[in-house]
C-alpha atoms as a PDB file:
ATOM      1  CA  UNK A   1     138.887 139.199  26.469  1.00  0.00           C
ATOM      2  CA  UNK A   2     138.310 140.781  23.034  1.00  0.00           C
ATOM      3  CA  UNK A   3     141.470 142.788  23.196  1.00  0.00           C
ATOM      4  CA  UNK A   4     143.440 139.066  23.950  1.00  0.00           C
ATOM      5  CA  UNK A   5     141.520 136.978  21.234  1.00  0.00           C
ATOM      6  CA  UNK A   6     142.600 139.881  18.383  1.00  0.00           C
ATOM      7  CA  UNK A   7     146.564 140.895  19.659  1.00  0.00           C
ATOM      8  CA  UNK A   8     146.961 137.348  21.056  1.00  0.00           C
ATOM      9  CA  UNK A   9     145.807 135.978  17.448  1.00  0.00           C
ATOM     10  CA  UNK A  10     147.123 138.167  15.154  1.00  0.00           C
ATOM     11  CA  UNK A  11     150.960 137.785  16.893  1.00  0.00           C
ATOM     12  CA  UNK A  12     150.119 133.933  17.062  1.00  0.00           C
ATOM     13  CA  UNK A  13     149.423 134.129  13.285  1.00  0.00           C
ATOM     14  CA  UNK A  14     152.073 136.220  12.464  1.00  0.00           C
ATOM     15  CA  UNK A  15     154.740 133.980  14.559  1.00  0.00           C
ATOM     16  CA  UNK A  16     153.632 130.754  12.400  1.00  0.00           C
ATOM     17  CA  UNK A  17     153.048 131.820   9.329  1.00  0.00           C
ATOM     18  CA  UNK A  18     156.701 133.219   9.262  1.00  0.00           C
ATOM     19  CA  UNK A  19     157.917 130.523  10.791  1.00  0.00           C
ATOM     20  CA  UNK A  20     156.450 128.100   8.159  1.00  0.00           C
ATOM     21  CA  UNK A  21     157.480 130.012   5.326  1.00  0.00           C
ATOM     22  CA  UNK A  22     161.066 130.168   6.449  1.00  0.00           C
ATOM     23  CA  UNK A  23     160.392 126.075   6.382  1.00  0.00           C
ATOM     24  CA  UNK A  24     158.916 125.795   3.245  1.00  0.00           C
ATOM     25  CA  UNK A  25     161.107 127.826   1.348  1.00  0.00           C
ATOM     26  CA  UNK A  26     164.158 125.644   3.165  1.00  0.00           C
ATOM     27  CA  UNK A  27     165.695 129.063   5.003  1.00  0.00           C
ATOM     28  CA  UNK A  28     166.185 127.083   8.344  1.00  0.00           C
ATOM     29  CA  UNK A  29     167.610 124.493  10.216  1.00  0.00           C
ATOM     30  CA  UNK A  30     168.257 123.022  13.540  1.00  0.00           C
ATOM     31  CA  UNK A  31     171.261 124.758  14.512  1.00  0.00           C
ATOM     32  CA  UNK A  32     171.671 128.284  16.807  1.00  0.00           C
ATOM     33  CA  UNK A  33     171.056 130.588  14.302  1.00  0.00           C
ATOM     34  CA  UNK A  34     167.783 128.891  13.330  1.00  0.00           C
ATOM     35  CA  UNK A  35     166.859 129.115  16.820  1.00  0.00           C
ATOM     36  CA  UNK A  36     167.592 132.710  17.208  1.00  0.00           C
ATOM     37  CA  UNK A  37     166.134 133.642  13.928  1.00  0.00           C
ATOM     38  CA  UNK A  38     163.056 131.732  15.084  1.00  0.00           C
ATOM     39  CA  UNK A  39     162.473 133.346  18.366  1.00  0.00           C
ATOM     40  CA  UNK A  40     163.591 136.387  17.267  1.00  0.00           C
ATOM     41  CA  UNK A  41     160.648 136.128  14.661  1.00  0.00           C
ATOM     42  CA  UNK A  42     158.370 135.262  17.799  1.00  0.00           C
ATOM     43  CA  UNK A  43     159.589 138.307  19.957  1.00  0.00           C
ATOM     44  CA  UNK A  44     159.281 140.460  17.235  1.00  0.00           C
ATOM     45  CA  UNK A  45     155.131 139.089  16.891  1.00  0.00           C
ATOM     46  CA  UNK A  46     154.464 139.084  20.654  1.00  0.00           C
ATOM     47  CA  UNK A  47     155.522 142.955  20.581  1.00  0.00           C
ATOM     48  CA  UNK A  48     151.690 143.181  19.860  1.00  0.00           C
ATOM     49  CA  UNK A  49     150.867 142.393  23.387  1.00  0.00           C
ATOM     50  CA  UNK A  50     152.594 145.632  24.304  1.00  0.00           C
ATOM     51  CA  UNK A  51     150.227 147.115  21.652  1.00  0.00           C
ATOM     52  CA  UNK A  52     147.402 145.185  22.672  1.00  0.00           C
ATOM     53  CA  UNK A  53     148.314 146.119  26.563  1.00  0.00           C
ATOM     54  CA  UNK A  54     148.610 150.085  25.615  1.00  0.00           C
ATOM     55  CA  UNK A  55     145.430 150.259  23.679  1.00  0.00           C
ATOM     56  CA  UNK A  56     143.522 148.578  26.485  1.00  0.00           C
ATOM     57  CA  UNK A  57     145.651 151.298  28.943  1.00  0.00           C
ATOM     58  CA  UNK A  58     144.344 154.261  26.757  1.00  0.00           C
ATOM     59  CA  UNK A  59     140.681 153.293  25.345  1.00  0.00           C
ATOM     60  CA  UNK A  60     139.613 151.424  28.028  1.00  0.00           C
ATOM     61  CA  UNK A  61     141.146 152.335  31.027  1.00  0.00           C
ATOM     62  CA  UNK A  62     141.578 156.171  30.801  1.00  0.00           C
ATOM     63  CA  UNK A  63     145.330 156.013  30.376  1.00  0.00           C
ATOM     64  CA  UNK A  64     145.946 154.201  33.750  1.00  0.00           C
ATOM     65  CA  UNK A  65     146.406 150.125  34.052  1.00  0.00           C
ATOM     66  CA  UNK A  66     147.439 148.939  37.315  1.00  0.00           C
ATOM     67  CA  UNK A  67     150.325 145.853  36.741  1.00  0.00           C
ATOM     68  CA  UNK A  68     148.599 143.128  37.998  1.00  0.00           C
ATOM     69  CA  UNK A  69     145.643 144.052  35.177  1.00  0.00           C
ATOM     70  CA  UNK A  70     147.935 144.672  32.793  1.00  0.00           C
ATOM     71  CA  UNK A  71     150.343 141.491  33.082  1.00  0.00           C
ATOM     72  CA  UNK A  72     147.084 139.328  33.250  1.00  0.00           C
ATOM     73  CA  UNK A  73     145.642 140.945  29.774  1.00  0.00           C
ATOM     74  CA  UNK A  74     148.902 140.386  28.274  1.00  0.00           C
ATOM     75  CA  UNK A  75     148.723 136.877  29.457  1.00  0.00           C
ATOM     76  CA  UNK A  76     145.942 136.311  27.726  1.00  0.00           C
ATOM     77  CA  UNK A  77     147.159 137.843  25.063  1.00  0.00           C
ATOM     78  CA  UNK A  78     150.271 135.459  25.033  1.00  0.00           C
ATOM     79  CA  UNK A  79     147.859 132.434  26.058  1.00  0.00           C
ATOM     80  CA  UNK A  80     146.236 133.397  22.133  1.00  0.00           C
ATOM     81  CA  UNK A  81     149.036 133.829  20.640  1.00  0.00           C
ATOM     82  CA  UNK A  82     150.429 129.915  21.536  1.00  0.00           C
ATOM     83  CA  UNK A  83     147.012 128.440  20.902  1.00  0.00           C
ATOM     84  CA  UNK A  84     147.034 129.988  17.058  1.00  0.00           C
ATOM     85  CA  UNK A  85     150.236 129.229  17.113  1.00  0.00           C
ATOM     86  CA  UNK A  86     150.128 125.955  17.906  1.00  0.00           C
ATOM     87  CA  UNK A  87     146.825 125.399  15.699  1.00  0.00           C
ATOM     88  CA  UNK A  88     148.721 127.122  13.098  1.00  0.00           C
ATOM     89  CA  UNK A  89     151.640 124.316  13.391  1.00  0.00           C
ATOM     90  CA  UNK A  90     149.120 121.604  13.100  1.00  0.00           C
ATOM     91  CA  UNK A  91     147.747 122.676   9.775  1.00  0.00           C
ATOM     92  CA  UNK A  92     151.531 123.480   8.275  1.00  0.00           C
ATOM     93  CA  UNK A  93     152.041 119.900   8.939  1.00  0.00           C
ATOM     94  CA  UNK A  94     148.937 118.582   7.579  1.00  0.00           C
ATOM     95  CA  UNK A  95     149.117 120.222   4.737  1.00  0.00           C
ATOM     96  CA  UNK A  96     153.032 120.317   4.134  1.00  0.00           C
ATOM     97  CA  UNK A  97     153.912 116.532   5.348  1.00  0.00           C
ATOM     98  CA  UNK A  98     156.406 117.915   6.847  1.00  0.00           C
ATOM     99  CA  UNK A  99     158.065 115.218   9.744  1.00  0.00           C
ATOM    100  CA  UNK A 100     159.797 117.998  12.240  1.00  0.00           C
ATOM    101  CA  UNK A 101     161.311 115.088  14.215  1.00  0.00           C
ATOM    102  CA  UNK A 102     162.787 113.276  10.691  1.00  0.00           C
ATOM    103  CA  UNK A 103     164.315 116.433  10.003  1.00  0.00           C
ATOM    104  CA  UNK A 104     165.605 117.632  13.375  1.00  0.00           C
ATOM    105  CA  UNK A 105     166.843 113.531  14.074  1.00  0.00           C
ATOM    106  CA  UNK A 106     168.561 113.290  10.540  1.00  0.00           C
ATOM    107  CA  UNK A 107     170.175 117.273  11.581  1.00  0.00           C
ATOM    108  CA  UNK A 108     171.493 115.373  15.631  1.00  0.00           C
ATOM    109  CA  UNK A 109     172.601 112.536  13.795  1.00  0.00           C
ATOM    110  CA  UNK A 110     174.664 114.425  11.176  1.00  0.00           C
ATOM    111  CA  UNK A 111     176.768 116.956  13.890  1.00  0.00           C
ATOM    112  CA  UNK A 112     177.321 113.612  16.092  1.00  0.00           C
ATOM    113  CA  UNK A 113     178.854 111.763  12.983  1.00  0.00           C
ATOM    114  CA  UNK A 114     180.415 115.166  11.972  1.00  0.00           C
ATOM    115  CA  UNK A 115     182.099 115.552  15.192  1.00  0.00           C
ATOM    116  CA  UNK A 116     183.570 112.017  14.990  1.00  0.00           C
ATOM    117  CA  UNK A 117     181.333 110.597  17.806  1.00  0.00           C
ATOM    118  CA  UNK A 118     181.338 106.950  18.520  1.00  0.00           C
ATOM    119  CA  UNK A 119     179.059 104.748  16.881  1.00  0.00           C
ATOM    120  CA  UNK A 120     177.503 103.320  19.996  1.00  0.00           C
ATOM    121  CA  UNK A 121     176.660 106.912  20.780  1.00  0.00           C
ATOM    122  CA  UNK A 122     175.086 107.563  17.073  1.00  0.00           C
ATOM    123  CA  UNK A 123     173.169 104.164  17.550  1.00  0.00           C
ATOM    124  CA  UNK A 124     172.057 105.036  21.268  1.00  0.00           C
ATOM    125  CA  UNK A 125     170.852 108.999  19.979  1.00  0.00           C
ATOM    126  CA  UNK A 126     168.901 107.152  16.855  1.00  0.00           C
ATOM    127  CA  UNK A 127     167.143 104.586  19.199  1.00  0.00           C
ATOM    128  CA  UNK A 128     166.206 107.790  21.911  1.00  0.00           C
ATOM    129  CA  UNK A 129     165.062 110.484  18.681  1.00  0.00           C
ATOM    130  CA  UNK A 130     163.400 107.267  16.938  1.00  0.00           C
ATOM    131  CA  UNK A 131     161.447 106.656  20.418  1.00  0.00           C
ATOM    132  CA  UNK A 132     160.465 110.057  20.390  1.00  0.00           C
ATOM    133  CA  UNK A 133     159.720 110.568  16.875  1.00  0.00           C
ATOM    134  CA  UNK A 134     156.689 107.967  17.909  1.00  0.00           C
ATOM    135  CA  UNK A 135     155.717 110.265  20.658  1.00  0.00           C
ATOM    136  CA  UNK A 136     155.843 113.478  19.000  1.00  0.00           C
ATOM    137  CA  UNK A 137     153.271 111.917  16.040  1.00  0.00           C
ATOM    138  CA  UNK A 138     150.545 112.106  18.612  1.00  0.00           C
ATOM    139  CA  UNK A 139     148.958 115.827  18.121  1.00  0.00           C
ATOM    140  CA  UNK A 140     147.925 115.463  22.055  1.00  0.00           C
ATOM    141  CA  UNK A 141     151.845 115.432  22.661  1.00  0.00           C
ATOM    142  CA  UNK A 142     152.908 117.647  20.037  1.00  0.00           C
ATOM    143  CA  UNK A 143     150.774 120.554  20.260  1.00  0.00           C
ATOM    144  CA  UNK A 144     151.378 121.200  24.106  1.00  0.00           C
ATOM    145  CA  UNK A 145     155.400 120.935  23.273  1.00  0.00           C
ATOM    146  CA  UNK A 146     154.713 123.674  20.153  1.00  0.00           C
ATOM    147  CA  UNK A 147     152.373 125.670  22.876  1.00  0.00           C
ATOM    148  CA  UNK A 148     155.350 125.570  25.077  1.00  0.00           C
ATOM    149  CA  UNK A 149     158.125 126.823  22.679  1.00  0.00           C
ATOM    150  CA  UNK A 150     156.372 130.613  22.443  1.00  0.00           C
ATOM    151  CA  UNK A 151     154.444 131.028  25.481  1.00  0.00           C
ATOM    152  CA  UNK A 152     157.732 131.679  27.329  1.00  0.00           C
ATOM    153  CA  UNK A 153     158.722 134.733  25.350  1.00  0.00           C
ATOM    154  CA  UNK A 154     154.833 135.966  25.116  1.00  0.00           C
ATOM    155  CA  UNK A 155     155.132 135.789  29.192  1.00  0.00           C
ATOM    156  CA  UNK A 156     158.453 137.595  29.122  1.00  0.00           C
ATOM    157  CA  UNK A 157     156.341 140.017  26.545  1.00  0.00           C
ATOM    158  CA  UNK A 158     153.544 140.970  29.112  1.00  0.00           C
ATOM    159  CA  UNK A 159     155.825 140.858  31.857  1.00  0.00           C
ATOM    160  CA  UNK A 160     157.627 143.469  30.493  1.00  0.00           C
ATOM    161  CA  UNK A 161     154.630 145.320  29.267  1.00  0.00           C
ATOM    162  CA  UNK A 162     152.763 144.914  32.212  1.00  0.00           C
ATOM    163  CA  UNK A 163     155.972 146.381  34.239  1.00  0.00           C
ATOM    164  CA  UNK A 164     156.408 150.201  31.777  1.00  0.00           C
ATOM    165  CA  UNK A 165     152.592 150.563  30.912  1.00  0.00           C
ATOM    166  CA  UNK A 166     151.692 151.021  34.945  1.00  0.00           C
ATOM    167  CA  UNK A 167     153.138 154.067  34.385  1.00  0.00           C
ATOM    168  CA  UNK A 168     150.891 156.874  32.509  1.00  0.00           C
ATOM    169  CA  UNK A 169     153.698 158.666  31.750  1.00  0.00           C
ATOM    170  CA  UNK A 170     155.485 156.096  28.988  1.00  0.00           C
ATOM    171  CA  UNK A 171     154.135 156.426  25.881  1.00  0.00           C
ATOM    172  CA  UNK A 172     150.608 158.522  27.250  1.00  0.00           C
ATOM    173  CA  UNK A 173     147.571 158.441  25.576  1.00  0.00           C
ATOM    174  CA  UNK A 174     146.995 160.854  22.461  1.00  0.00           C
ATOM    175  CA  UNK A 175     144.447 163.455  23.634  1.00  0.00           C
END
């Protein structure tokens, strides 16, 4: 559990503290490259369950992990890193005032009008991102949704992980 809480945390912490500085400083938007940037930053902070995962492998385990120990540690690992995470986003937006949805509904409604769409269609995507907007203020809604956006890639982490560290022979313990 220890091993989860500290490589689960620290990659949680890394992930949205980058992530909010990229915001703050005004570095991103809400188009593809954003996105990739984003989840690139997560991918690059959930490596640490492969750490985490290898460490457990060689200090705990004698340099042997079976998979289904190994995927479940990095679970947890991942499971730490989207609760941080997540925690993390709460208190960038409580402190920053920062309205996600204002941004990311202005950013919608600004490609549809750029891309000469109809105005019914503007009018019926404002109503829909203004009804959401309501539901996203609720932290009970919000902070499973932000939970959700990097516990994917954390389960792709361990997966992967899990899958080369059953083997002693990648990357074997120093002796």
């Amino acid at each position: 559990m220890r091993y989860a809480l500290v490589y689960g945390g620290i990659a949680g912490a890394i992930a949205v503290s980058l992530i909010s500085a990229m915001i703050g400083m005004g570095l991103t938007g809400h188009d593809e490259t954003a996105m990739l940037v984003s989840y690139l930053i997560m991918l690059i902070a959930l490596s640490l369950i492969f750490v985490g995962v290898k460490r457990y492998r060689d200090v705990e385990c004698g340099g042997v992990i079976r998979f289904g120990r190994a995927f479940l540690l990095g679970l947890g690992m991942a499971a730490a890193a989207g609760l941080i995470y997540a925690i993390g986003w709460e208190i960038f937006v409580a402190v920053s005032g920062y309205d996600f949805m204002a941004d990311y509904s202005a950013s919608l409604i600004e490609d549809m009008r750029s891309q000469s769409a109809a105005a019914a269609a503007i009018d019926a995507k404002t109503a829909e991102l203004r009804a959401f907007a309501e539901t996203y203020r609720n932290p009970l809604f919000r902070m499973p949704m932000i939970f959700i956006e990097i516990f994917p890639v954390g389960f792709l982490v361990a997966l992967v992980s899990a899958g080369l560290l059953r083997n002693p022979k990648v990357l074997p313990a120093a002796r």
